[in-house]
N, C-alpha and C. Protein backbone atom coordinates (compact mmCIF):
# COMPACT_ATOMS: atom_id res chain seq x y z
N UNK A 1 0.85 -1.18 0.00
CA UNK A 1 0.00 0.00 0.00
C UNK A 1 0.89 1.24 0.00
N UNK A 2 0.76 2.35 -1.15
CA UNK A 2 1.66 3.68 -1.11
C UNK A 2 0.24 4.68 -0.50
N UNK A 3 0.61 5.54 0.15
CA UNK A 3 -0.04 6.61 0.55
C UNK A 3 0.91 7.68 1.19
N UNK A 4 0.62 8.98 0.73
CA UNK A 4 0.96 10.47 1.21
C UNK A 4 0.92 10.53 2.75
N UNK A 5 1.57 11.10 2.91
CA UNK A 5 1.43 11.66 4.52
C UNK A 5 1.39 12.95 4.02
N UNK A 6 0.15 13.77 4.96
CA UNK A 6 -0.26 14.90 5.08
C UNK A 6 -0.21 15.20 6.47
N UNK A 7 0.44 16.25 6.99
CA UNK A 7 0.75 16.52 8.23
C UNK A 7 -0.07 17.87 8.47
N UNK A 8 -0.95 18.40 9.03
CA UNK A 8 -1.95 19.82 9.42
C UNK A 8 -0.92 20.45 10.75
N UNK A 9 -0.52 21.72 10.62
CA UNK A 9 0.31 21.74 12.11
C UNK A 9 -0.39 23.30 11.93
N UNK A 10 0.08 23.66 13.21
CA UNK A 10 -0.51 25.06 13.66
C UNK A 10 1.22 25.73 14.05
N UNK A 11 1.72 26.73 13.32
CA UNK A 11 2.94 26.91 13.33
C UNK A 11 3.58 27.30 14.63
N UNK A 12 2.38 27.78 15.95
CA UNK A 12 2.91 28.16 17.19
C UNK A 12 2.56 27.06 17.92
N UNK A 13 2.20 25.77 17.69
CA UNK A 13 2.30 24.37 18.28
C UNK A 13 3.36 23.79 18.69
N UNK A 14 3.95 23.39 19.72
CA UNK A 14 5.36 22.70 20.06
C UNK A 14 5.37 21.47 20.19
N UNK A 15 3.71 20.61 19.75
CA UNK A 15 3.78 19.15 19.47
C UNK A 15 3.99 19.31 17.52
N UNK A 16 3.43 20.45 16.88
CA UNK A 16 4.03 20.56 15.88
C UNK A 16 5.11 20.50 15.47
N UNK A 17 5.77 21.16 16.09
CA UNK A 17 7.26 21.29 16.43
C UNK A 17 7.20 19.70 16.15
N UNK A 18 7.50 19.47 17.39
CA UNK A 18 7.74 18.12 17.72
C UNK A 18 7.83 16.89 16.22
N UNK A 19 6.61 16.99 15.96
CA UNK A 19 6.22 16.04 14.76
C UNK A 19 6.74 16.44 13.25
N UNK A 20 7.06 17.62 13.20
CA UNK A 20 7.77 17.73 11.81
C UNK A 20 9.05 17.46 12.61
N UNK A 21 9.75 17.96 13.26
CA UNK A 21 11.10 17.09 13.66
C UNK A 21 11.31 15.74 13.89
N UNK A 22 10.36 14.97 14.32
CA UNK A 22 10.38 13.32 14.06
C UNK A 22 10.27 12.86 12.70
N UNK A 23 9.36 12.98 12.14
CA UNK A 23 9.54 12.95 10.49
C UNK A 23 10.46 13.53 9.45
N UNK A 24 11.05 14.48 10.05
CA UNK A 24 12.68 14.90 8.97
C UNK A 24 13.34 14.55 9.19
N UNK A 25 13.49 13.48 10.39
CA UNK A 25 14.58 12.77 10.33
C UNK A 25 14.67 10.94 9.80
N UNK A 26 13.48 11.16 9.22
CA UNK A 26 13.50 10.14 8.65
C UNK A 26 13.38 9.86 7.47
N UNK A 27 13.79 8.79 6.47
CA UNK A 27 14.35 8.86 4.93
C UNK A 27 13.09 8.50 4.13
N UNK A 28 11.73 9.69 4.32
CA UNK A 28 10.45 9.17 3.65
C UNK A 28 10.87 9.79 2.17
N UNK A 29 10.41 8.94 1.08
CA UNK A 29 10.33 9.08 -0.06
C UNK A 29 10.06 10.71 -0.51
N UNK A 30 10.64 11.02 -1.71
CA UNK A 30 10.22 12.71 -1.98
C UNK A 30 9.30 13.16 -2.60
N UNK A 31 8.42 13.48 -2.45
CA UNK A 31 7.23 13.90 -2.78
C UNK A 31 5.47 13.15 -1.85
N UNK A 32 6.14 12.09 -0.85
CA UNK A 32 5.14 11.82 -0.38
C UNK A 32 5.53 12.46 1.05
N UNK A 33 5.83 13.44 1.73
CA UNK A 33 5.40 14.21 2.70
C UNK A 33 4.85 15.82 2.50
N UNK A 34 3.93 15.68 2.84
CA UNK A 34 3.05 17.11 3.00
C UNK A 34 2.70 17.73 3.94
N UNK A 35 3.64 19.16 4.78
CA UNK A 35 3.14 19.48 6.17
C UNK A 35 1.92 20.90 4.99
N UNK A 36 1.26 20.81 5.99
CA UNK A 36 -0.05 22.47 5.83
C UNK A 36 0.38 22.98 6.92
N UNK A 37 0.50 24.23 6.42
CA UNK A 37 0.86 25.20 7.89
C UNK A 37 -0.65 26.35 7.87
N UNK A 38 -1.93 25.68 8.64
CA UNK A 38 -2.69 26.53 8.68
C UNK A 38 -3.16 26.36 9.78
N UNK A 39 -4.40 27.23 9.98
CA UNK A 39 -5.17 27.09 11.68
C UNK A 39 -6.28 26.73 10.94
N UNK A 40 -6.56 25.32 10.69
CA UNK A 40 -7.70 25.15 10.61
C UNK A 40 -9.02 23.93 11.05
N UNK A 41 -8.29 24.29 12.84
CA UNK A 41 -9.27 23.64 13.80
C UNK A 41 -10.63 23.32 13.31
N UNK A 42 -11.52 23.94 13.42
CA UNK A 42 -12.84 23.75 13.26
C UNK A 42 -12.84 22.75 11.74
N UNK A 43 -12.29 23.00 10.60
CA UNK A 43 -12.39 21.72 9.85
C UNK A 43 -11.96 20.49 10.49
N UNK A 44 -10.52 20.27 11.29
CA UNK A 44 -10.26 19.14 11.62
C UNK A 44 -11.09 18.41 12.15
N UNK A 45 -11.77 19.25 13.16
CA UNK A 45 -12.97 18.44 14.56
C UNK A 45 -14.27 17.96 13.47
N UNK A 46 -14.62 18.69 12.29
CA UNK A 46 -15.44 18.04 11.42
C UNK A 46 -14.96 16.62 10.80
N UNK A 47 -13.49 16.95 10.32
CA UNK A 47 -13.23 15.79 9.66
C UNK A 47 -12.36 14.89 10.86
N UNK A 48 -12.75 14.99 11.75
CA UNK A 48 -11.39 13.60 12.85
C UNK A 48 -11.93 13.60 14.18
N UNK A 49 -13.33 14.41 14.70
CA UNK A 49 -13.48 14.40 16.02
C UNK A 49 -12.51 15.38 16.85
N UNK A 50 -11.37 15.68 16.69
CA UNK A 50 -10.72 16.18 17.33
C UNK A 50 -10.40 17.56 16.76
N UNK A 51 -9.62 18.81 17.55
CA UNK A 51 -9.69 20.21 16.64
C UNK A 51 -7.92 20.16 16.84
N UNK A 52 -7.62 19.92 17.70
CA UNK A 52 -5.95 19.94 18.05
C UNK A 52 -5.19 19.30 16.86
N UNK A 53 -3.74 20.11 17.23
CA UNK A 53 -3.06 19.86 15.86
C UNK A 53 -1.56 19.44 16.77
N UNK A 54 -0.68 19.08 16.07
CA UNK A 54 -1.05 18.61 14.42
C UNK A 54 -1.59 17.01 14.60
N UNK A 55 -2.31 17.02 12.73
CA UNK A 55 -3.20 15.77 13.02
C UNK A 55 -2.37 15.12 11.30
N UNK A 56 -2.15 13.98 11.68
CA UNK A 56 -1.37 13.10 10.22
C UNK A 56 -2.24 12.33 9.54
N UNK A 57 -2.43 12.47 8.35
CA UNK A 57 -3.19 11.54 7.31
C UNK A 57 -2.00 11.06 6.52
N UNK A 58 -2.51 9.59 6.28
CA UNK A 58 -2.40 8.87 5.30
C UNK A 58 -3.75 8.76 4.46
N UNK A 59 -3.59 9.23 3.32
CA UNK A 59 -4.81 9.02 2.21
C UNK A 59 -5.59 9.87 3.07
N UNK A 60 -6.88 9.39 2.95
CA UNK A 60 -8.40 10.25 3.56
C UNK A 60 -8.22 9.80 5.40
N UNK A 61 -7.83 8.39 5.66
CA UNK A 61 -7.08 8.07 7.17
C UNK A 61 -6.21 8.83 7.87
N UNK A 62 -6.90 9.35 9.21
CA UNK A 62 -6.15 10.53 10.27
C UNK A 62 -5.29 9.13 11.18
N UNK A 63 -4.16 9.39 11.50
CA UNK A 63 -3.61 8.43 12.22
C UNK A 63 -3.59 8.89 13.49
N UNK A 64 -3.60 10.16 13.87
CA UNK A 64 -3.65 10.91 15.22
C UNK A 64 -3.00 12.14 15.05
N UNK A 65 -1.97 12.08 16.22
CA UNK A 65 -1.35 13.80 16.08
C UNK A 65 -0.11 13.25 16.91
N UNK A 66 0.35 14.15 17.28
CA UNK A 66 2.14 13.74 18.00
C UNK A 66 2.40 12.22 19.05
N UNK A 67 1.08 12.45 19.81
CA UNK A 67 1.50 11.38 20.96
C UNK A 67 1.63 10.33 20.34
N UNK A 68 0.45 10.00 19.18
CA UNK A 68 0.30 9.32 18.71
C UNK A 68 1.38 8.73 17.75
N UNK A 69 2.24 9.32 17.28
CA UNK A 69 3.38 9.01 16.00
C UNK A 69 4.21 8.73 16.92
N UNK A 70 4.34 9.50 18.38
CA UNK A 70 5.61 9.26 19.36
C UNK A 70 5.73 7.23 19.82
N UNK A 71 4.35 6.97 19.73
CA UNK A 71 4.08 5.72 20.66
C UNK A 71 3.44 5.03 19.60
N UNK A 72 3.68 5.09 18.45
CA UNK A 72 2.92 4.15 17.48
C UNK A 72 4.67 3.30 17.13
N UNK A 73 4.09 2.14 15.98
CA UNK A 73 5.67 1.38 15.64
C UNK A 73 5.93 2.07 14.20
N UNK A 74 6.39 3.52 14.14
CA UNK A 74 6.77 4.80 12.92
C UNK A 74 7.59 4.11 11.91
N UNK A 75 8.56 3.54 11.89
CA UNK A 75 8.85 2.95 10.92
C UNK A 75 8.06 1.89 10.45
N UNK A 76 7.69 0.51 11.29
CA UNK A 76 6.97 -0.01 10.33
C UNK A 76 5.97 0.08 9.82
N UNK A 77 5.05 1.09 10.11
CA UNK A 77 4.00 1.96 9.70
C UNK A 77 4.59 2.06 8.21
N UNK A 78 5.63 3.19 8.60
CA UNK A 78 5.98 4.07 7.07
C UNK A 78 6.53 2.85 5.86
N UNK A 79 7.06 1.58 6.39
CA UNK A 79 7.32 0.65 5.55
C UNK A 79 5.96 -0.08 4.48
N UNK A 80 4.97 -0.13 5.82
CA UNK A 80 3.83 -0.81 4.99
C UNK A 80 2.79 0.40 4.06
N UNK A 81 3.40 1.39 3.71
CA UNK A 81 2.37 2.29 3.16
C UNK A 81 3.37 2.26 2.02
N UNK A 82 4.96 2.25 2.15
CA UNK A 82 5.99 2.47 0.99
C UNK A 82 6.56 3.59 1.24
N UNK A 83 6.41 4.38 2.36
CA UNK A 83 6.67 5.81 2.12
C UNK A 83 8.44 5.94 2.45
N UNK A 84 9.17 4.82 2.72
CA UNK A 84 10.46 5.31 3.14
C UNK A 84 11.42 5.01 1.60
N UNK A 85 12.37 5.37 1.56
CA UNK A 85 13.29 5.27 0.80
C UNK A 85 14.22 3.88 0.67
């Protein structure tokens, strides 16, 4: 399975922070990472239940937001979608 990662961050977020610095350090393929740098809470909580950022998609699938990428298994995640190099 290949799918995009789309990352939503809020640029004065420090789990944002956080989550684009866990992901640049890792060797994902070029052109399948996408951060948005917008505030746009009130869509998220429509589309994910939740308004807090940042929130990671694969495809139309929200995987969570920082804690979540911190305590998930991130590489073999990113292996079974194709996204690493």
């Amino acid at each position: 399975m290949s799918g995009k990662l789309v990352v939503f961050i809020n640029p004065t977020c420090p789990y944002c922070w956080k989550t684009q610095e866990i992901l640049s350090q890792l060797p994902i393929k070029q052109g399948l990472l996408e951060v948005v740098v917008v505030a746009i809470q009130d869509y998220l909580k429509q589309l994910t239940g939740a308004r807090t950022v940042p929130r990671v998609f694969i495809g139309k699938d929200c995987t969570g937001g920082c804690s979540d990428l911190v305590t998930m298994e991130l590489l073999t995640w990113l292996k079974q979608i194709g996204a690493l190099q």
